[in-house]
PDB file of N, CA and C in Angstrom:
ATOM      1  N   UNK A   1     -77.745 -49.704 -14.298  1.00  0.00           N
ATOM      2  CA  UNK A   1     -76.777 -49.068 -15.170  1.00  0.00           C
ATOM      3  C   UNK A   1     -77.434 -47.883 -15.869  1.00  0.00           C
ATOM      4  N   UNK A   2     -76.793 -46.845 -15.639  1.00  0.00           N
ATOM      5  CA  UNK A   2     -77.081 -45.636 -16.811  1.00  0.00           C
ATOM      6  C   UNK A   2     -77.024 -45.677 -18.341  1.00  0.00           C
ATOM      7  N   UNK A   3     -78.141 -45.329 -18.445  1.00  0.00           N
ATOM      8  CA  UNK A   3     -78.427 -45.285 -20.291  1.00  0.00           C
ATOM      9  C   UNK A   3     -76.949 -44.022 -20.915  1.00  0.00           C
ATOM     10  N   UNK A   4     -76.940 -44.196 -21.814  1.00  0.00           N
ATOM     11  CA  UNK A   4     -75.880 -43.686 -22.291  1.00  0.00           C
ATOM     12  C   UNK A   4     -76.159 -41.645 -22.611  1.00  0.00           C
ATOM     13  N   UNK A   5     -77.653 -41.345 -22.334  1.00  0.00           N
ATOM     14  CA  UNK A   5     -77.781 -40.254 -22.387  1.00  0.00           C
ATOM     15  C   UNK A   5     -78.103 -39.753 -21.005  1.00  0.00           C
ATOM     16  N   UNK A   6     -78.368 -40.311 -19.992  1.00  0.00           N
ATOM     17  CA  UNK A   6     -78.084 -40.103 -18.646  1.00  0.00           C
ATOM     18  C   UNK A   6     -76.051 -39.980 -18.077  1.00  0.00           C
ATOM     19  N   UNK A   7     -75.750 -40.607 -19.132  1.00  0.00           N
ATOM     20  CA  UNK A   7     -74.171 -40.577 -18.696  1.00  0.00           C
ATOM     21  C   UNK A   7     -73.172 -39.164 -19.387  1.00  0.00           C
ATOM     22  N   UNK A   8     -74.271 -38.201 -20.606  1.00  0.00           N
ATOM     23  CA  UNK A   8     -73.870 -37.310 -20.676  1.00  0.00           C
ATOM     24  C   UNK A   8     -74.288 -35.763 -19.932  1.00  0.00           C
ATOM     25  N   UNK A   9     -72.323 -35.122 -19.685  1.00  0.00           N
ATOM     26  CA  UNK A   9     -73.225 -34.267 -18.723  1.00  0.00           C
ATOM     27  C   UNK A   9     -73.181 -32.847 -19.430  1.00  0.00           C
ATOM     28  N   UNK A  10     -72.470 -32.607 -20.398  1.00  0.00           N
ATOM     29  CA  UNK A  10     -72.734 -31.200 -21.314  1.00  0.00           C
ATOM     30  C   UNK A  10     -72.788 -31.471 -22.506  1.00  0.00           C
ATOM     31  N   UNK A  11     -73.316 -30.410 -22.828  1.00  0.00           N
ATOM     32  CA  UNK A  11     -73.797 -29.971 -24.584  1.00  0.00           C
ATOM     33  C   UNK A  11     -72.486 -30.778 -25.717  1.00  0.00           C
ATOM     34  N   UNK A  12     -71.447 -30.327 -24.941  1.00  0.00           N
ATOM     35  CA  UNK A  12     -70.531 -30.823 -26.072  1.00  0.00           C
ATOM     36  C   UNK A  12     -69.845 -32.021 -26.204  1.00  0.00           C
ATOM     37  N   UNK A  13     -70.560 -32.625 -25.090  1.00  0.00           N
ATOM     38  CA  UNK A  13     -70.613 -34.500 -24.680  1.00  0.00           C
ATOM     39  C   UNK A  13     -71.724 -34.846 -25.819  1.00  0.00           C
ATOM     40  N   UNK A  14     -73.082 -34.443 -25.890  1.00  0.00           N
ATOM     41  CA  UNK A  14     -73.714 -34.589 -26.592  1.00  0.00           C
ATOM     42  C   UNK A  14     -73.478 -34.098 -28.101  1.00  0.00           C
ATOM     43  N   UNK A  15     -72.700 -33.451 -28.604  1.00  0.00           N
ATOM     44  CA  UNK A  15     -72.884 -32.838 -29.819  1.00  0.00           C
ATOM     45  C   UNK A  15     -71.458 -33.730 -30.752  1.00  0.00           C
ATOM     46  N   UNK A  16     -70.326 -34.490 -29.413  1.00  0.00           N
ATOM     47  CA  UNK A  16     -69.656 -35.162 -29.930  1.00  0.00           C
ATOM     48  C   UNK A  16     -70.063 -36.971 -30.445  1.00  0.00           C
ATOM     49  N   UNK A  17     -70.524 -37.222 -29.181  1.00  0.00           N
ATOM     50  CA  UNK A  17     -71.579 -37.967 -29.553  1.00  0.00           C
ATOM     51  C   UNK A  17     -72.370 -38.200 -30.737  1.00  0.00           C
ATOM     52  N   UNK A  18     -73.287 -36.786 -31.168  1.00  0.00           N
ATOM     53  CA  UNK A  18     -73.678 -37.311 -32.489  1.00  0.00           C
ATOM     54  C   UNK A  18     -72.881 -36.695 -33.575  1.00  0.00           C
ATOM     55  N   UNK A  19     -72.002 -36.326 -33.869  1.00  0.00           N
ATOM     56  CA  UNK A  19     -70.861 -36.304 -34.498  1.00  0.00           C
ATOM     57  C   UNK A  19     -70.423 -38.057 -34.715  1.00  0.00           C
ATOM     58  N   UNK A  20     -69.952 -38.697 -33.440  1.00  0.00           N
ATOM     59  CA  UNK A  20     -69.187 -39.562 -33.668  1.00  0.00           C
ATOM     60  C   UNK A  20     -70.497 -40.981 -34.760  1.00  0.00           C
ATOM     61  N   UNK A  21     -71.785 -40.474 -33.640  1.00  0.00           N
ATOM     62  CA  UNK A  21     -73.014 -41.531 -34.521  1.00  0.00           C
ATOM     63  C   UNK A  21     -73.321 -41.468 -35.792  1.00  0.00           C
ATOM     64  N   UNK A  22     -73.073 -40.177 -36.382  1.00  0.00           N
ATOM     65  CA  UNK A  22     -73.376 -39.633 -37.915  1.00  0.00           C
ATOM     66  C   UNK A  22     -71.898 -40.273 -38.335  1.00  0.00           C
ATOM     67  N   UNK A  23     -70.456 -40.160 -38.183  1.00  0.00           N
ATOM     68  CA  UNK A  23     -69.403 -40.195 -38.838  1.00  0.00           C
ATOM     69  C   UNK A  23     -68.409 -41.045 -38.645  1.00  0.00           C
ATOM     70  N   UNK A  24     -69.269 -42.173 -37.596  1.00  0.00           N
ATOM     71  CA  UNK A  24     -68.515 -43.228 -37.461  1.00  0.00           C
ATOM     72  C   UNK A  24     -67.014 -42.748 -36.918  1.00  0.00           C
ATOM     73  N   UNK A  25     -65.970 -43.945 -36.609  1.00  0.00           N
ATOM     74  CA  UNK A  25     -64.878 -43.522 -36.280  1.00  0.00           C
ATOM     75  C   UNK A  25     -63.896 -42.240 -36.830  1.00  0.00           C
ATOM     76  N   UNK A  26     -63.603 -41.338 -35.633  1.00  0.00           N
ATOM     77  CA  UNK A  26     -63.280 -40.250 -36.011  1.00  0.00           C
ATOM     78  C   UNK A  26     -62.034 -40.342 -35.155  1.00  0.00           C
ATOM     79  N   UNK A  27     -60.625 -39.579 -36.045  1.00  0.00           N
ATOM     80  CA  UNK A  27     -59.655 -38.654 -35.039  1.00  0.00           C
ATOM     81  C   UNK A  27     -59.782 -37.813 -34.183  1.00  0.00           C
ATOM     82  N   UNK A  28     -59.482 -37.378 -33.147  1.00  0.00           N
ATOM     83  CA  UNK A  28     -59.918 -36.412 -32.319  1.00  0.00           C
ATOM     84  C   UNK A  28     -59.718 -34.811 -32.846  1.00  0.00           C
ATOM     85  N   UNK A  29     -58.769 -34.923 -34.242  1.00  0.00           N
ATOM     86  CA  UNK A  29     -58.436 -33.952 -35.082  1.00  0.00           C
ATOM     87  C   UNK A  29     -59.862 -33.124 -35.719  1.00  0.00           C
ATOM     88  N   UNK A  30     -60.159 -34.451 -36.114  1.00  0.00           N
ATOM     89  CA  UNK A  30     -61.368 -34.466 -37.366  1.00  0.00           C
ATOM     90  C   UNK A  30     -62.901 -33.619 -36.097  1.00  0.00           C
ATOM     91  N   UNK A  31     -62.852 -34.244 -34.655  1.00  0.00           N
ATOM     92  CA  UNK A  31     -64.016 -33.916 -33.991  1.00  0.00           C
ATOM     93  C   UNK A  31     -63.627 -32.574 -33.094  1.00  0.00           C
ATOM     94  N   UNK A  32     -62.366 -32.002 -33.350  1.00  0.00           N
ATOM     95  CA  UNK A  32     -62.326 -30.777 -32.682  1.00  0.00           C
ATOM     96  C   UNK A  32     -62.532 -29.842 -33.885  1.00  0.00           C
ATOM     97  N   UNK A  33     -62.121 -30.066 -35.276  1.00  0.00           N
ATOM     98  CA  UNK A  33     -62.004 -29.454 -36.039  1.00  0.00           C
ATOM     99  C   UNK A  33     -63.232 -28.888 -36.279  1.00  0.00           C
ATOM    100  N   UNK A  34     -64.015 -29.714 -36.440  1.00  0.00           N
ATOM    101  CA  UNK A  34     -65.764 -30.071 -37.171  1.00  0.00           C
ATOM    102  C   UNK A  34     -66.686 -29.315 -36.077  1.00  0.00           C
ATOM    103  N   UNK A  35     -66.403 -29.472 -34.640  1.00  0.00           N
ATOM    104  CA  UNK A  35     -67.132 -29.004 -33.213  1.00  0.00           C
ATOM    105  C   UNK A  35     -66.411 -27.646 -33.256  1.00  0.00           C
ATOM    106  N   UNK A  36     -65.360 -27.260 -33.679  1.00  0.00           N
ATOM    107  CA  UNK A  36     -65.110 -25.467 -33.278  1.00  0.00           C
ATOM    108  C   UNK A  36     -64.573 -25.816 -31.931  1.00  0.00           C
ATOM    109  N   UNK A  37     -63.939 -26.542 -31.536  1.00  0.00           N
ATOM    110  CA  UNK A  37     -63.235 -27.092 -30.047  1.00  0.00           C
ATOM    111  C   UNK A  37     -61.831 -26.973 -30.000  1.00  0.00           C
ATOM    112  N   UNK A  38     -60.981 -26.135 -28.938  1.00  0.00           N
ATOM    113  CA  UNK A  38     -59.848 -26.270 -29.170  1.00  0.00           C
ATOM    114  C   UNK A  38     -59.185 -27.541 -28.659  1.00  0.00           C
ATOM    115  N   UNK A  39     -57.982 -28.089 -29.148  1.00  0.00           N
ATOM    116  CA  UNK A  39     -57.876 -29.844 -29.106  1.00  0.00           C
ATOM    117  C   UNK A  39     -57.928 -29.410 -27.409  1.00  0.00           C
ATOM    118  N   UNK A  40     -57.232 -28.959 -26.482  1.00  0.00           N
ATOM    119  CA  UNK A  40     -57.509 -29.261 -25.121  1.00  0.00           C
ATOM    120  C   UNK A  40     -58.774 -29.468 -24.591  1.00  0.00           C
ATOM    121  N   UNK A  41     -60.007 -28.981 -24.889  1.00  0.00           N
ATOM    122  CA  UNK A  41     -61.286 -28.820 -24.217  1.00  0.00           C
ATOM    123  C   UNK A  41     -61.749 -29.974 -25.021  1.00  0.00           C
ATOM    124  N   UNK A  42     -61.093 -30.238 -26.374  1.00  0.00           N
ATOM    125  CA  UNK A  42     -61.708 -31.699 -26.713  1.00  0.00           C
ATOM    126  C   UNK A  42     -61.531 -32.928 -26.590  1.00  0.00           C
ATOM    127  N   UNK A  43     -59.885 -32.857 -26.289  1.00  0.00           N
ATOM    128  CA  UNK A  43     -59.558 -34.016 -25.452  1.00  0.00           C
ATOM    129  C   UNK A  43     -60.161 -33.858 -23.665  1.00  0.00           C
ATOM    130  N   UNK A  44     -60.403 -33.190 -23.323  1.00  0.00           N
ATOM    131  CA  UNK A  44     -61.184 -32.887 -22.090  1.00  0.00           C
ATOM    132  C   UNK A  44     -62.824 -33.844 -21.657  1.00  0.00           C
ATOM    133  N   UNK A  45     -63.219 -33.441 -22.820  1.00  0.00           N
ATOM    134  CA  UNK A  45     -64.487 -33.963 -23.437  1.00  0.00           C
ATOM    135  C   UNK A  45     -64.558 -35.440 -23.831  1.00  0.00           C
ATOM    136  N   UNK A  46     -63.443 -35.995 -24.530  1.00  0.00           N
ATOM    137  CA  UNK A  46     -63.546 -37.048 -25.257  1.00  0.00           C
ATOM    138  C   UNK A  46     -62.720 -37.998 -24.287  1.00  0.00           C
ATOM    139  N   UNK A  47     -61.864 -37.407 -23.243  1.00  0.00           N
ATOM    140  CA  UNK A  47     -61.667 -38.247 -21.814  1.00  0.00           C
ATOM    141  C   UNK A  47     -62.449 -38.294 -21.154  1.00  0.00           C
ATOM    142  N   UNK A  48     -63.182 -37.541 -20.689  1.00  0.00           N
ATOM    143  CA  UNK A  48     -64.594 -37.727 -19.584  1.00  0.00           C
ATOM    144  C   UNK A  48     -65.661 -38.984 -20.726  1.00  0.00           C
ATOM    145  N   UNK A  49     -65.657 -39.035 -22.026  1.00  0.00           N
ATOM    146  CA  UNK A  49     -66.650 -39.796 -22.398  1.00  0.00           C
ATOM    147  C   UNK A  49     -66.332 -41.249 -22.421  1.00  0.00           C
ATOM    148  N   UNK A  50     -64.513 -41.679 -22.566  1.00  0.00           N
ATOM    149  CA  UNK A  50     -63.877 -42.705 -22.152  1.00  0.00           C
ATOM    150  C   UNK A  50     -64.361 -43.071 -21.127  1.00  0.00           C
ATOM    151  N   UNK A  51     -63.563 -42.508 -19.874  1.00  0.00           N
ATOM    152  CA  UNK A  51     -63.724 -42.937 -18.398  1.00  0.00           C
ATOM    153  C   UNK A  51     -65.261 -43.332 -18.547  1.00  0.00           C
ATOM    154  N   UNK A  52     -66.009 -42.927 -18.842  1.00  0.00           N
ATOM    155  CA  UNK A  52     -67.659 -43.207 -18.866  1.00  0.00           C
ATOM    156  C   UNK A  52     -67.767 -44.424 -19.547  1.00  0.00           C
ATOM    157  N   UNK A  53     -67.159 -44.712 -20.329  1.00  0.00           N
ATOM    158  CA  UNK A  53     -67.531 -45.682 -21.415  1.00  0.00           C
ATOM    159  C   UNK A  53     -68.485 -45.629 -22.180  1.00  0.00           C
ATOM    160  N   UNK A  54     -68.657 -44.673 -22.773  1.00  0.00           N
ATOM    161  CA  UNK A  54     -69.782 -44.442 -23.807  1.00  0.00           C
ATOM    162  C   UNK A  54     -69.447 -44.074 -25.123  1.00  0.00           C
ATOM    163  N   UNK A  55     -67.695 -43.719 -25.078  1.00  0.00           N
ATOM    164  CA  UNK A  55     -67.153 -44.137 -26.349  1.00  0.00           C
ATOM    165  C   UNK A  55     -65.786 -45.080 -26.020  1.00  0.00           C
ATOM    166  N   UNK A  56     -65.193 -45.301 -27.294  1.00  0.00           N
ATOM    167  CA  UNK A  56     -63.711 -46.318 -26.999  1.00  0.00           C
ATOM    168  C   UNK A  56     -63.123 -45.729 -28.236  1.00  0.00           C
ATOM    169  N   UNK A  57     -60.961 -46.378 -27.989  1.00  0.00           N
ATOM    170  CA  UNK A  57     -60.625 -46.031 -29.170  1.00  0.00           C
ATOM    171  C   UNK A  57     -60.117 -47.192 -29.871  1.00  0.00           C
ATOM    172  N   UNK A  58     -59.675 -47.237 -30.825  1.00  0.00           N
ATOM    173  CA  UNK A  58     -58.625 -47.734 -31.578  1.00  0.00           C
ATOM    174  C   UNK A  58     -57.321 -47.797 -31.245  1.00  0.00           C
ATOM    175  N   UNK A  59     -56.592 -48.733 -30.989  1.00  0.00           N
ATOM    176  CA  UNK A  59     -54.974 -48.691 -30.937  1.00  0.00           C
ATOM    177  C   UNK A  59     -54.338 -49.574 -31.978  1.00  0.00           C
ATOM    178  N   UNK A  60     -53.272 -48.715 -33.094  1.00  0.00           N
ATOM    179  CA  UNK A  60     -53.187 -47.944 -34.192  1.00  0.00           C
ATOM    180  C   UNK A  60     -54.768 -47.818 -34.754  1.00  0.00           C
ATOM    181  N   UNK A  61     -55.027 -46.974 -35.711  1.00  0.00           N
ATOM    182  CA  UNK A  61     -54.457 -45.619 -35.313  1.00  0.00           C
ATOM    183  C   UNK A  61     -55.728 -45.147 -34.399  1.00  0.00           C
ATOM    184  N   UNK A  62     -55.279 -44.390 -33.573  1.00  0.00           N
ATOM    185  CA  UNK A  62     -56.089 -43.940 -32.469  1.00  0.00           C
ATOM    186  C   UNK A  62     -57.560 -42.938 -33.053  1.00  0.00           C
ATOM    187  N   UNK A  63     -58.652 -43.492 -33.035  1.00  0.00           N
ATOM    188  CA  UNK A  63     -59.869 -42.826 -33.439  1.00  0.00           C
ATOM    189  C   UNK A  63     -60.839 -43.541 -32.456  1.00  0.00           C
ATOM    190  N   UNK A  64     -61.477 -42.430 -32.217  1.00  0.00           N
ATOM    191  CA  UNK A  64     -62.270 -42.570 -31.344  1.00  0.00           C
ATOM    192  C   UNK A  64     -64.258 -43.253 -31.965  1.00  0.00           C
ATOM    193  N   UNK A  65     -64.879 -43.913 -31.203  1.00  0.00           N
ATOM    194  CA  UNK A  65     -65.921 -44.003 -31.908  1.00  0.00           C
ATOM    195  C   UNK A  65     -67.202 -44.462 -30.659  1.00  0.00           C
ATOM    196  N   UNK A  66     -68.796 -44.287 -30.716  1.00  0.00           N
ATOM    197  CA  UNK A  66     -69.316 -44.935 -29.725  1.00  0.00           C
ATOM    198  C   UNK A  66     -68.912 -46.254 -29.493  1.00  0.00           C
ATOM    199  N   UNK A  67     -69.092 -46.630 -28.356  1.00  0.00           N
ATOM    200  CA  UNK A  67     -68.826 -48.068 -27.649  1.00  0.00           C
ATOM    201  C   UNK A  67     -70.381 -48.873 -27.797  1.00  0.00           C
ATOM    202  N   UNK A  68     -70.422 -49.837 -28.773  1.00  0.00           N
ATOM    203  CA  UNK A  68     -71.934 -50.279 -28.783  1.00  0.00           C
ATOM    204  C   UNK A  68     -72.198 -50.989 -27.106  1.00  0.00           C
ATOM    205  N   UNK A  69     -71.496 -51.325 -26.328  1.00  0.00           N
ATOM    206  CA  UNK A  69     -71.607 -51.956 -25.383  1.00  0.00           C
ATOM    207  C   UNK A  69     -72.607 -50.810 -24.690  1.00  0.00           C
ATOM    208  N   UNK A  70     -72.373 -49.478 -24.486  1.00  0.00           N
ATOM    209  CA  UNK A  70     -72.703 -48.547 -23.750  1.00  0.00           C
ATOM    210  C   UNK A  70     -74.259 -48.040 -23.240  1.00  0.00           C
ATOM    211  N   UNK A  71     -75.036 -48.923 -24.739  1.00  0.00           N
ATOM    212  CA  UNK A  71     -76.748 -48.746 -24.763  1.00  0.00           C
ATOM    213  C   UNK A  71     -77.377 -49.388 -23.462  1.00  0.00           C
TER     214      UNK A  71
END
């Protein structure tokens, strides 16, 4: 199994990432806002890190956060 930094493949995989590790569960509002990301390229980003499983969300209300399973 891939370590969870082998499973990222750009800068802004990584920079959401430690966004999400510093700020705990976040809206995808709060991590496009904060990253300078427009919401498409960040939902872009924050779907490729799903499908990966290296983060998960919440259902209500939908915030995204690392997946501890993922280490």
């Amino acid at each position: 199994m891939k370590s969870r930094e082998e499973n990222m493949n750009t800068t802004t995989e990584k920079r959401i990432i430690q966004f999400l590790d510093e700020n705990g569960p976040s809206f995808l509002g709060e991590v496009v806002k904060e990253l300078k990301l427009s919401y498409t390229k960040g939902l872009e980003h924050i779907s490729k890190l799903l499908e990966k499983g290296i983060i998960k969300h919440s259902d209500p209300p939908l915030q995204y956060e690392i997946d501890p399973d993922s280490k």
